[in-house]
C-alpha atoms as a PDB file:
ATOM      1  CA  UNK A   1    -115.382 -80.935-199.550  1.00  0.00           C
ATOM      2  CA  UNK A   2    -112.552 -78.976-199.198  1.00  0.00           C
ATOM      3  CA  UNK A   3    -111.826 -75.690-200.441  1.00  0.00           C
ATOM      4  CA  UNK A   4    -110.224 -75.002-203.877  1.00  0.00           C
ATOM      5  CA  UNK A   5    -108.895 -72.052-205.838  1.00  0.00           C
ATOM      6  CA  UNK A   6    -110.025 -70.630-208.885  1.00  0.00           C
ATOM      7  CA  UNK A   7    -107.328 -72.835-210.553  1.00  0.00           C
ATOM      8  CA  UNK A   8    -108.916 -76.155-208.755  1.00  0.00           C
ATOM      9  CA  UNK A   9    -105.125 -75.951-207.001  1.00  0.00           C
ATOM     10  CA  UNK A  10    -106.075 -75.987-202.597  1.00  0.00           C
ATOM     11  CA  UNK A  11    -105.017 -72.623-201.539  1.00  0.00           C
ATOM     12  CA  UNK A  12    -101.336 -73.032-199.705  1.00  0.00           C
ATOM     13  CA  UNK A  13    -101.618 -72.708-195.758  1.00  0.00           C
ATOM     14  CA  UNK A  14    -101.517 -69.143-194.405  1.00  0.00           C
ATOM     15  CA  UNK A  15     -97.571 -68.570-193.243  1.00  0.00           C
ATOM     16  CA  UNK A  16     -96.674 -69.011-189.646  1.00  0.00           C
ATOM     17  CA  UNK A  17     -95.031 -65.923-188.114  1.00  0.00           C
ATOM     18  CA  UNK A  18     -91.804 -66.648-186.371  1.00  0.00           C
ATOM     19  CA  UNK A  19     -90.646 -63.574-185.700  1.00  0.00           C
ATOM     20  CA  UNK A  20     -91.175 -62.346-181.837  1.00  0.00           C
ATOM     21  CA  UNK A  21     -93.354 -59.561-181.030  1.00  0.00           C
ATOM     22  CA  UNK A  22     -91.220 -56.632-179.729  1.00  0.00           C
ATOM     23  CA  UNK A  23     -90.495 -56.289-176.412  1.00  0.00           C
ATOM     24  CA  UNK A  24     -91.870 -54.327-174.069  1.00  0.00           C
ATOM     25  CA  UNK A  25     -89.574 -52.387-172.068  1.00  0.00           C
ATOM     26  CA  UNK A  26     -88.866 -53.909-168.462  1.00  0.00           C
ATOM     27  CA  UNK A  27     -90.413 -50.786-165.511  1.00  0.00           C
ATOM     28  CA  UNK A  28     -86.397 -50.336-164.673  1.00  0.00           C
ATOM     29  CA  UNK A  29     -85.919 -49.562-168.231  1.00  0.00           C
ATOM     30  CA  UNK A  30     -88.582 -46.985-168.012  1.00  0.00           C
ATOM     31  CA  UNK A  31     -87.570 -45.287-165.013  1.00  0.00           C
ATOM     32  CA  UNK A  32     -84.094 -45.165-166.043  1.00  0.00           C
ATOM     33  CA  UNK A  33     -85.243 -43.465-169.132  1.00  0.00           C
ATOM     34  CA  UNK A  34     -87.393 -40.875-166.949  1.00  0.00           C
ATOM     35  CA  UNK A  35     -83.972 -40.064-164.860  1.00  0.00           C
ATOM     36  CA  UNK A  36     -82.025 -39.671-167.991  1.00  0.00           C
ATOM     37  CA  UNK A  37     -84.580 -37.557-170.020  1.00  0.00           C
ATOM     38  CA  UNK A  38     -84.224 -35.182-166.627  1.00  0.00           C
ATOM     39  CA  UNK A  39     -80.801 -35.511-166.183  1.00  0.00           C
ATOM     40  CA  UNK A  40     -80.550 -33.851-170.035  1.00  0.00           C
ATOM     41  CA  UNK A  41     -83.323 -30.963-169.074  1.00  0.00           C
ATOM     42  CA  UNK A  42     -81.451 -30.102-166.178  1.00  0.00           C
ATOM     43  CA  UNK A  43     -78.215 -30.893-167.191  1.00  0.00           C
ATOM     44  CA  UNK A  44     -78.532 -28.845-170.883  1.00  0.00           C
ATOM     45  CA  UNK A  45     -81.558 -25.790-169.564  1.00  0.00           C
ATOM     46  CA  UNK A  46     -79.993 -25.508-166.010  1.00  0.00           C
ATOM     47  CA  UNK A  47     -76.247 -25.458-167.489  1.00  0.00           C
ATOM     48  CA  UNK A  48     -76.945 -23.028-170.209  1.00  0.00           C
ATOM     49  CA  UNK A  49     -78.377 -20.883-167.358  1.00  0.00           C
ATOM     50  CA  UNK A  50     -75.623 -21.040-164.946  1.00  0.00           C
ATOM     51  CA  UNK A  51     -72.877 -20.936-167.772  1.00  0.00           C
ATOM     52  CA  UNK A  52     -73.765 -19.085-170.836  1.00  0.00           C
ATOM     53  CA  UNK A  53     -76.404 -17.083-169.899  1.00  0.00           C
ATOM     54  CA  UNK A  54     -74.338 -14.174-168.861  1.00  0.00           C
ATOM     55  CA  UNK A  55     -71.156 -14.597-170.215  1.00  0.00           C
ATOM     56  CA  UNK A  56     -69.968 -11.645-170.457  1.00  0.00           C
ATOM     57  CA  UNK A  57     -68.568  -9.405-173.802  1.00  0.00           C
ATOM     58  CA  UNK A  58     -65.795  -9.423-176.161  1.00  0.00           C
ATOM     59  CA  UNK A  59     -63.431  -6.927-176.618  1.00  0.00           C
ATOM     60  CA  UNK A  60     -65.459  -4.643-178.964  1.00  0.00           C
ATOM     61  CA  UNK A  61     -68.242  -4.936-176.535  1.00  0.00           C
ATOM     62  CA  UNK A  62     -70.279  -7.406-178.414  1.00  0.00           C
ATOM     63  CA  UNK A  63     -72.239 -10.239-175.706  1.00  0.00           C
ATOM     64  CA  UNK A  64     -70.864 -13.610-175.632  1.00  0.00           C
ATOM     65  CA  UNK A  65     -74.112 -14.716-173.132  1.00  0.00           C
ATOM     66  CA  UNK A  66     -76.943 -16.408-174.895  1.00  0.00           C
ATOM     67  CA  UNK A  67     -79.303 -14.387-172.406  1.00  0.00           C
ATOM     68  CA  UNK A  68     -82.902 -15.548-172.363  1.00  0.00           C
ATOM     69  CA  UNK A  69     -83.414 -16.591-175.541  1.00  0.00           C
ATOM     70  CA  UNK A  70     -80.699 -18.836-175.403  1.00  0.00           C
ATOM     71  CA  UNK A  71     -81.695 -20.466-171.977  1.00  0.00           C
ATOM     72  CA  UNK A  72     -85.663 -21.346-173.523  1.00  0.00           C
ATOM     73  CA  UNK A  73     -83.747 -22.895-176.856  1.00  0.00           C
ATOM     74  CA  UNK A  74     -81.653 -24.655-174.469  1.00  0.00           C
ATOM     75  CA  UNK A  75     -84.688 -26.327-172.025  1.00  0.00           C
ATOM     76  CA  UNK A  76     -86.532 -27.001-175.791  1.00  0.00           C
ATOM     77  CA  UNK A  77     -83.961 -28.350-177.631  1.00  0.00           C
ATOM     78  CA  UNK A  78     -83.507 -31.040-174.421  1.00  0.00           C
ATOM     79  CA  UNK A  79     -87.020 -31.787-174.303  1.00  0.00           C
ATOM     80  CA  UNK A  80     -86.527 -32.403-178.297  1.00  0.00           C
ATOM     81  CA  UNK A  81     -83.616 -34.778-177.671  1.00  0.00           C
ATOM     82  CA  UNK A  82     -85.098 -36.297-174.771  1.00  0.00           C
ATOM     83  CA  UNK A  83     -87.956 -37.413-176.402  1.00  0.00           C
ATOM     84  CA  UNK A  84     -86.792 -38.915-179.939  1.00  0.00           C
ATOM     85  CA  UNK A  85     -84.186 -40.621-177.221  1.00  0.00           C
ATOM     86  CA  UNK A  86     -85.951 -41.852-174.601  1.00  0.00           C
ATOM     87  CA  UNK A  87     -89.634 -41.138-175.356  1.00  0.00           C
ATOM     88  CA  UNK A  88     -90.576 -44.644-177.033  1.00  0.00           C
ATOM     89  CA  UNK A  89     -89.260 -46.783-173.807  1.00  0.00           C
ATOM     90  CA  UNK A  90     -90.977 -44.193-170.983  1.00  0.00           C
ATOM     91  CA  UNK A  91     -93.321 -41.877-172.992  1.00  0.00           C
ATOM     92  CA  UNK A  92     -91.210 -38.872-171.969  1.00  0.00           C
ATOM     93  CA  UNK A  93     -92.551 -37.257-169.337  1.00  0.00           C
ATOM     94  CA  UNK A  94     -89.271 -36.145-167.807  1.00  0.00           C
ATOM     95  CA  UNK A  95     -91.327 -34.135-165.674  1.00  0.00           C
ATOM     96  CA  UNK A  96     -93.446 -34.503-162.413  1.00  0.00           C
ATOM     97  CA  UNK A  97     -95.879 -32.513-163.461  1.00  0.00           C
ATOM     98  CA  UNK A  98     -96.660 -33.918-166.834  1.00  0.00           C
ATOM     99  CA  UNK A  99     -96.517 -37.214-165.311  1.00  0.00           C
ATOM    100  CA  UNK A 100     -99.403 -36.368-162.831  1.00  0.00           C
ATOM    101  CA  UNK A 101    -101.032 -34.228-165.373  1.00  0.00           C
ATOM    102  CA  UNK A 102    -101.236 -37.701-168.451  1.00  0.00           C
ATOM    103  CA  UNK A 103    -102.583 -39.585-165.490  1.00  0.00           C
ATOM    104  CA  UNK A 104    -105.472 -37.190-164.913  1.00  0.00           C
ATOM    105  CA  UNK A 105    -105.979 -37.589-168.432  1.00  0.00           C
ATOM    106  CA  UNK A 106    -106.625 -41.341-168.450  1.00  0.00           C
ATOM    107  CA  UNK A 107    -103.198 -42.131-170.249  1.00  0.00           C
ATOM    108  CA  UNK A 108    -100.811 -43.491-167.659  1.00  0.00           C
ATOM    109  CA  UNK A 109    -101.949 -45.808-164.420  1.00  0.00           C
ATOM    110  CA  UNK A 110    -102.049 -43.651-161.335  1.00  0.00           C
ATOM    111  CA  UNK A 111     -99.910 -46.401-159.298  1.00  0.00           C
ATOM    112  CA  UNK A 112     -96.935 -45.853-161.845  1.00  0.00           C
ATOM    113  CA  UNK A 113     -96.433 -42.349-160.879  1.00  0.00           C
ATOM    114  CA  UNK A 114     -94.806 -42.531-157.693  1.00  0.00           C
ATOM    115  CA  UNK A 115     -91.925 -44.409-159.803  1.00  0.00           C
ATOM    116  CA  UNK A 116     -91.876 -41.859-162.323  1.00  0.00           C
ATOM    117  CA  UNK A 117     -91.738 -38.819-159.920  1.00  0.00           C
ATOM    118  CA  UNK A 118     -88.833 -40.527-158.219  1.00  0.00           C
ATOM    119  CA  UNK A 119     -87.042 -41.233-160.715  1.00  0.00           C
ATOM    120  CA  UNK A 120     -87.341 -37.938-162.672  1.00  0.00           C
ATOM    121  CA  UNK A 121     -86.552 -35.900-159.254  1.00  0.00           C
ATOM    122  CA  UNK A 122     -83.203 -38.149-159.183  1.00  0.00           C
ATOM    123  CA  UNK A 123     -81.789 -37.540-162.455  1.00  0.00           C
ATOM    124  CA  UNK A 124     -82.107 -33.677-161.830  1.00  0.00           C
ATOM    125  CA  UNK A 125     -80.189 -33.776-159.100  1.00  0.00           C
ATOM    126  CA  UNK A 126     -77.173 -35.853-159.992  1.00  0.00           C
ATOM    127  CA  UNK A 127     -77.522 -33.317-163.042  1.00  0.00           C
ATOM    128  CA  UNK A 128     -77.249 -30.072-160.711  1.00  0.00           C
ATOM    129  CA  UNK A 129     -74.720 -32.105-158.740  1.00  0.00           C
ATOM    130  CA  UNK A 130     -72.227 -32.208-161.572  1.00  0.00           C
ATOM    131  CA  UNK A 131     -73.399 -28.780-162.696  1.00  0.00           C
ATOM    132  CA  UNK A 132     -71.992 -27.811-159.102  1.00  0.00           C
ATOM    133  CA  UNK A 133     -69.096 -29.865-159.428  1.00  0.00           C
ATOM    134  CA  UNK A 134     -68.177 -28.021-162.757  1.00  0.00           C
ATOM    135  CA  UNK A 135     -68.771 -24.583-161.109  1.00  0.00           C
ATOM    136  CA  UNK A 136     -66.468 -25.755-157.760  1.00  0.00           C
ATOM    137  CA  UNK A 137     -63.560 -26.060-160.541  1.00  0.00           C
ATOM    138  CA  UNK A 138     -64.119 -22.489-162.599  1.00  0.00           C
ATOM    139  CA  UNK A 139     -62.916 -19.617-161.861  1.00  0.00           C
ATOM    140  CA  UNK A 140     -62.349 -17.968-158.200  1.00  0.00           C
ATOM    141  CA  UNK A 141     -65.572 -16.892-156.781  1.00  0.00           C
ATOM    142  CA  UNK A 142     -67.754 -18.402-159.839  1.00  0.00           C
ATOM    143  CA  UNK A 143     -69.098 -20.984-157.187  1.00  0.00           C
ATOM    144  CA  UNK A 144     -70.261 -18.555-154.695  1.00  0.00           C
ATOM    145  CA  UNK A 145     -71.534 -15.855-157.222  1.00  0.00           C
ATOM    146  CA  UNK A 146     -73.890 -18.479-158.569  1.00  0.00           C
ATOM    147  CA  UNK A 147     -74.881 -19.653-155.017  1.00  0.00           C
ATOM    148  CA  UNK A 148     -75.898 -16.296-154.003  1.00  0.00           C
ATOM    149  CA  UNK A 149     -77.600 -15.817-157.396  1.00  0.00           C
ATOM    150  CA  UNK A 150     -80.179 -18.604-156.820  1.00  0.00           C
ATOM    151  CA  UNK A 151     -78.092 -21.518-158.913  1.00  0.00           C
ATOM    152  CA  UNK A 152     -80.467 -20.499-161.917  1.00  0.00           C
ATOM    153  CA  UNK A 153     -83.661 -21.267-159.440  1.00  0.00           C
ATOM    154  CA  UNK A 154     -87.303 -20.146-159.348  1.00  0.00           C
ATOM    155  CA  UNK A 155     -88.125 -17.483-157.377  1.00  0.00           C
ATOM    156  CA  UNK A 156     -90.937 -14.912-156.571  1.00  0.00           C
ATOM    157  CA  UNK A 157     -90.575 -11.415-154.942  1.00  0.00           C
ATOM    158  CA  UNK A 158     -86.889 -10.446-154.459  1.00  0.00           C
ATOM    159  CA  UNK A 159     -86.061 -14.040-156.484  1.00  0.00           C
ATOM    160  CA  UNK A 160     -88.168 -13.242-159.238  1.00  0.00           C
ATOM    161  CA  UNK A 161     -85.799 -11.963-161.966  1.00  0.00           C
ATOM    162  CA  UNK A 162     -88.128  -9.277-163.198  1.00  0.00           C
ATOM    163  CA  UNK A 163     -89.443  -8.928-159.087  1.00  0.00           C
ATOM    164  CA  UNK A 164     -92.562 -10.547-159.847  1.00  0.00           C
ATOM    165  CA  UNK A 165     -95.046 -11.814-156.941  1.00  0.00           C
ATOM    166  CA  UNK A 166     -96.453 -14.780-155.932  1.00  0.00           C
ATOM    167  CA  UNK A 167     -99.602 -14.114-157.532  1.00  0.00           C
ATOM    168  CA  UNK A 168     -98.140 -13.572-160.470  1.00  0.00           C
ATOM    169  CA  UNK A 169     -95.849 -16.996-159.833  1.00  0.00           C
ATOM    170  CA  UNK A 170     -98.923 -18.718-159.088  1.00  0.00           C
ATOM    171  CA  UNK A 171    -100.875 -17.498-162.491  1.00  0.00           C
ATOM    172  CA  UNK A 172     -98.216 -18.228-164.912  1.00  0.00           C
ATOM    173  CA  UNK A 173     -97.037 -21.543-163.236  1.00  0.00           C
ATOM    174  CA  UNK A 174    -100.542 -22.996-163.538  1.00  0.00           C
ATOM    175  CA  UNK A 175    -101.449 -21.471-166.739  1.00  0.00           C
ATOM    176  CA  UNK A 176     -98.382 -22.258-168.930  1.00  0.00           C
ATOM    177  CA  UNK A 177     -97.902 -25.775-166.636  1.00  0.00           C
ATOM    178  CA  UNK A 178    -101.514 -26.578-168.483  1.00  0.00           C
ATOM    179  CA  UNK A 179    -100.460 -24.794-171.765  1.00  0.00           C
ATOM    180  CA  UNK A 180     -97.528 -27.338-171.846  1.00  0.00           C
ATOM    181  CA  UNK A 181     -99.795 -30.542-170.741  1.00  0.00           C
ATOM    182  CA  UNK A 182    -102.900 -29.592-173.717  1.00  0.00           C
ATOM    183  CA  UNK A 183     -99.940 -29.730-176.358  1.00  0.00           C
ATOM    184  CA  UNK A 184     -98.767 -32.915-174.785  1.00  0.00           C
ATOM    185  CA  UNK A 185    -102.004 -34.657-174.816  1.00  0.00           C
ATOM    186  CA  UNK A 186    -102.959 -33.073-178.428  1.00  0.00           C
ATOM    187  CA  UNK A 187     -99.882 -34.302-180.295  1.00  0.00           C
ATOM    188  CA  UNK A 188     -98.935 -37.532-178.574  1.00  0.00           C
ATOM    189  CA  UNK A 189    -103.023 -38.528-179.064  1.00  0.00           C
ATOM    190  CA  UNK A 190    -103.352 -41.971-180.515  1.00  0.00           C
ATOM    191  CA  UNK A 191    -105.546 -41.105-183.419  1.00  0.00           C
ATOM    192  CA  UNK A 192    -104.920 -37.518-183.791  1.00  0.00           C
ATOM    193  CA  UNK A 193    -101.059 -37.491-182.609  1.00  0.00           C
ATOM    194  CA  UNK A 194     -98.251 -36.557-184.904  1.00  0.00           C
ATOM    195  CA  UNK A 195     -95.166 -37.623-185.509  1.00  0.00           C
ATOM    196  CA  UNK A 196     -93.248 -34.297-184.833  1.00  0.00           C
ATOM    197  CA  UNK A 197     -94.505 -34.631-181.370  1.00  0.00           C
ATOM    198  CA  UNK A 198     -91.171 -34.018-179.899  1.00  0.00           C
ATOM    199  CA  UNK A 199     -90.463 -31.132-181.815  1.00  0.00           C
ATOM    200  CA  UNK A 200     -93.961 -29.801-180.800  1.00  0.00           C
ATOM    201  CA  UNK A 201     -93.444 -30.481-177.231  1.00  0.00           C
ATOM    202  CA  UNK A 202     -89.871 -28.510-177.333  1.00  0.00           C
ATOM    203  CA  UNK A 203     -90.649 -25.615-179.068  1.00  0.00           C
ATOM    204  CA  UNK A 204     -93.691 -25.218-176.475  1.00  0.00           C
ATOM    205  CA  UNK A 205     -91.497 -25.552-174.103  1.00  0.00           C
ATOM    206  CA  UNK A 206     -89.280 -23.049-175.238  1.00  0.00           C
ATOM    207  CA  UNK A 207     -91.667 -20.239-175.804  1.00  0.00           C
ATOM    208  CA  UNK A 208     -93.219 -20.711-172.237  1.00  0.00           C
ATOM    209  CA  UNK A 209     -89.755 -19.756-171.489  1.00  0.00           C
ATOM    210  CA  UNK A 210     -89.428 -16.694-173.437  1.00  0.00           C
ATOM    211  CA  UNK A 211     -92.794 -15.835-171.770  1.00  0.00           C
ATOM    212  CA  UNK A 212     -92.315 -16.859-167.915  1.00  0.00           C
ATOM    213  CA  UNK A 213     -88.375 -16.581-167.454  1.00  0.00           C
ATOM    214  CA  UNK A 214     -88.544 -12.450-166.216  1.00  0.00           C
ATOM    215  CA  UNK A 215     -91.696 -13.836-164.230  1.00  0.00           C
ATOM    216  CA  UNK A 216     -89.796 -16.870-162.256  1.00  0.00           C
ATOM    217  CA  UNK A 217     -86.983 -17.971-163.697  1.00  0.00           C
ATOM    218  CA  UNK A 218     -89.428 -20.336-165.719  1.00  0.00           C
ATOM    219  CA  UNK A 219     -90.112 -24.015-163.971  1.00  0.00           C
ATOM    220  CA  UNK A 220     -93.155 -25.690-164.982  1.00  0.00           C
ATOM    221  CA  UNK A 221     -91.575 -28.996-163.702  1.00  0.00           C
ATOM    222  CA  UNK A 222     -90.738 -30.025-160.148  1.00  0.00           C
ATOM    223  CA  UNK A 223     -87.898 -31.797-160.750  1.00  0.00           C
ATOM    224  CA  UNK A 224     -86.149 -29.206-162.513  1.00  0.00           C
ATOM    225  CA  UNK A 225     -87.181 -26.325-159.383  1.00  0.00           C
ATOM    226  CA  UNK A 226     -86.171 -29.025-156.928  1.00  0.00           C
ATOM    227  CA  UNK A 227     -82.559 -29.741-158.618  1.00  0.00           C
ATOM    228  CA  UNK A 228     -82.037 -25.874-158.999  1.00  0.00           C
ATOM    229  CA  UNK A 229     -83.025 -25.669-155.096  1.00  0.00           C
ATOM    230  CA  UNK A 230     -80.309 -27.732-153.589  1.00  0.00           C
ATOM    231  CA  UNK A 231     -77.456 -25.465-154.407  1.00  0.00           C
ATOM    232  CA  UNK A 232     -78.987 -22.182-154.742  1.00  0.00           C
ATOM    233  CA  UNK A 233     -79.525 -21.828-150.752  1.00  0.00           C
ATOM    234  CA  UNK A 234     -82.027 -20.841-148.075  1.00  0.00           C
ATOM    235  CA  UNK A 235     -83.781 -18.545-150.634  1.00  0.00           C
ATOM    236  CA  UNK A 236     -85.543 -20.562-153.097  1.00  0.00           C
ATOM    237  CA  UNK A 237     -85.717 -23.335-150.535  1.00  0.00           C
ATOM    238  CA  UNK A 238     -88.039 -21.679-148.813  1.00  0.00           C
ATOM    239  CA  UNK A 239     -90.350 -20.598-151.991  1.00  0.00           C
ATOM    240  CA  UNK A 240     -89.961 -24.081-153.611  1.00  0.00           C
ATOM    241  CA  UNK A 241     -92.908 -25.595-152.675  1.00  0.00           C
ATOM    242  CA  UNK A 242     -94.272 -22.823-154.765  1.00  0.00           C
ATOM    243  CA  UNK A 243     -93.070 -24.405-157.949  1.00  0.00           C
ATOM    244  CA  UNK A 244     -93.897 -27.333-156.624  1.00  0.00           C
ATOM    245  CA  UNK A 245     -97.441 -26.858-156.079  1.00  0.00           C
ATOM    246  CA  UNK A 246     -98.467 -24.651-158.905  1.00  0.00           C
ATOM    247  CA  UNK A 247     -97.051 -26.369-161.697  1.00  0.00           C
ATOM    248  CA  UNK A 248     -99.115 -29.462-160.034  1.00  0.00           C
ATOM    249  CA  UNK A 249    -101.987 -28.272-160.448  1.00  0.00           C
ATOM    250  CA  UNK A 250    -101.794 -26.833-163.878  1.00  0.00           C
ATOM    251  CA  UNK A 251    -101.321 -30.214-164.888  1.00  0.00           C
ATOM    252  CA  UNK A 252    -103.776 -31.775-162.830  1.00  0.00           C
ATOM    253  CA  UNK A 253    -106.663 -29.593-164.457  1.00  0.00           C
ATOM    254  CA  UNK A 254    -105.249 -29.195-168.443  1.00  0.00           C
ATOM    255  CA  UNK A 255    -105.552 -33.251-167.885  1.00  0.00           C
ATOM    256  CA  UNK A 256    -108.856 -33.591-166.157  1.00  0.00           C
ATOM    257  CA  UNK A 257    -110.292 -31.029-168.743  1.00  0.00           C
ATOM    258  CA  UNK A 258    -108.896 -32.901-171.582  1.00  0.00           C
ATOM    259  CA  UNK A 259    -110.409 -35.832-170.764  1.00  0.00           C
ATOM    260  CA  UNK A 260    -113.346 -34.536-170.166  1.00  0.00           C
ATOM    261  CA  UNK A 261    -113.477 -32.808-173.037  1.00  0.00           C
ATOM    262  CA  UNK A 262    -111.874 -34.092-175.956  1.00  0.00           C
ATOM    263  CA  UNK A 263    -111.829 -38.073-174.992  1.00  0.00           C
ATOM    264  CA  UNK A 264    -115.336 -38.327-173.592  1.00  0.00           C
ATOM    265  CA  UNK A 265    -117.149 -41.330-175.503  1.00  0.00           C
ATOM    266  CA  UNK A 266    -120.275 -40.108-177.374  1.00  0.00           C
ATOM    267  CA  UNK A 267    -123.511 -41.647-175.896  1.00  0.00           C
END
């Protein structure tokens, strides 16, 4: 006997969906995203550096540079933009680092992140690359006078603006790097997330600045010490596998730890 309604009417067949599932973006849509979201962090943060930072003073001797506070709004307010822009195709990561550190953490495939890392360490440096292009147009002597400064890199010692170490360098690079990679994981969790998670991520990312930029110039992402590197000389060549390393391992341990941690399945 077949089933009837209440009104002794056969209930009408359940609607067929026509409408295709959305797409899942292609992996050179992803890794295009990953070099653009870096391209804007090192375009906007490394710019703001090199540019405005230390622009000098009007007339009545008020500052026209945005000095420190202005460079850690700048690197946050990318990361904000980046995300909303290009976070829903490549998750965001725009960052060595965080890309290493969300694989420790169970939440991106390990044999992905070569691609990513690539990808991310090219957009920074077509973004430096026009930066220096810019500067090879400004004034006499702008282009050497930001060479010899470091071209807004990381630095320890005699590079660190404030004269920091490299135990210092190495404390606050791993320390903030996993800072940066707990908020990551907390507010971009599937159950727990929120939707603000960009503007969580970027105003993280701008107080790590206000905290680490006398320390070392601030990286807490490869891609954005590596860019720096190429221009700014023998220098912070020679100390960037420092930023390269430390940050690293921040990341790997912040996303171990979380795992561990706060995703472990109850027995």
């Amino acid at each position: 006997m077949s089933r009837r309604s209440s009104a002794g009417r056969t209930p009408p067949p359940a609607p067929v969906t026509t409408t295709a599932p959305e797409p899942v973006a292609t992996t050179a849509q992803k890794l295009l995203a990953e070099a653009l979201g870096t391209f804007l962090l090192v375009f906007g943060g490394v710019g703001t550096a090199l540019f405005a930072a230390n622009f000098g003073a009007s007339d009545n001797g008020t500052s026209l540079g945005v000095g420190f506070v202005g460079v850690a709004l700048a690197f946050g307010l990318t990361v904000v933009a980046g995300a909303y822009a290009w976070g829903p195709i490549s998750g965001g990561h725009f960052n060595p680092a965080v890309t290493l550190g969300v694989a420790a953490a169970g939440r991106f495939a390990w044999k992905d992140t070569p691609g990513y890392i690539v990808a991310q360490i090219v957009g920074g440096a077509v973004a430096s690359s026009l930066l220096f292009l810019i500067g090879s147009f400004g004034p006499a002597g702008w282009l050497d006078a930001a060479q010899s400064g470091g071209f807004a890199s990381n630095g320890f010692g005699d590079l660190s603006p404030g004269g920091f170490g490299l135990g210092a360098a190495a404390v606050i690079e791993i320390v903030l790097t996993a800072v940066f990679l707990f908020v990551i994981l907390g507010v971009t969790h599937a159950r727990l997330g929120t939707a603000f998670a960009g503007l969580a991520i970027g105003l993280t990312l701008t107080l790590i600045h206000l905290i680490s930029i006398p320390v070392t110039n601030t990286s807490v992402n490869p891609a954005r010490s590596i860019a720096a590197a190429i221009y700014g000389g023998t220098g912070p060549l020679g100390q960037l596998w420092a930023f390269i390393v430390f940050p690293i391992v921040g990341a790997l341990i912040a996303g171990f730890v979380y795992r561990a941690v706060f995703e472990a399945k109850k027995a």
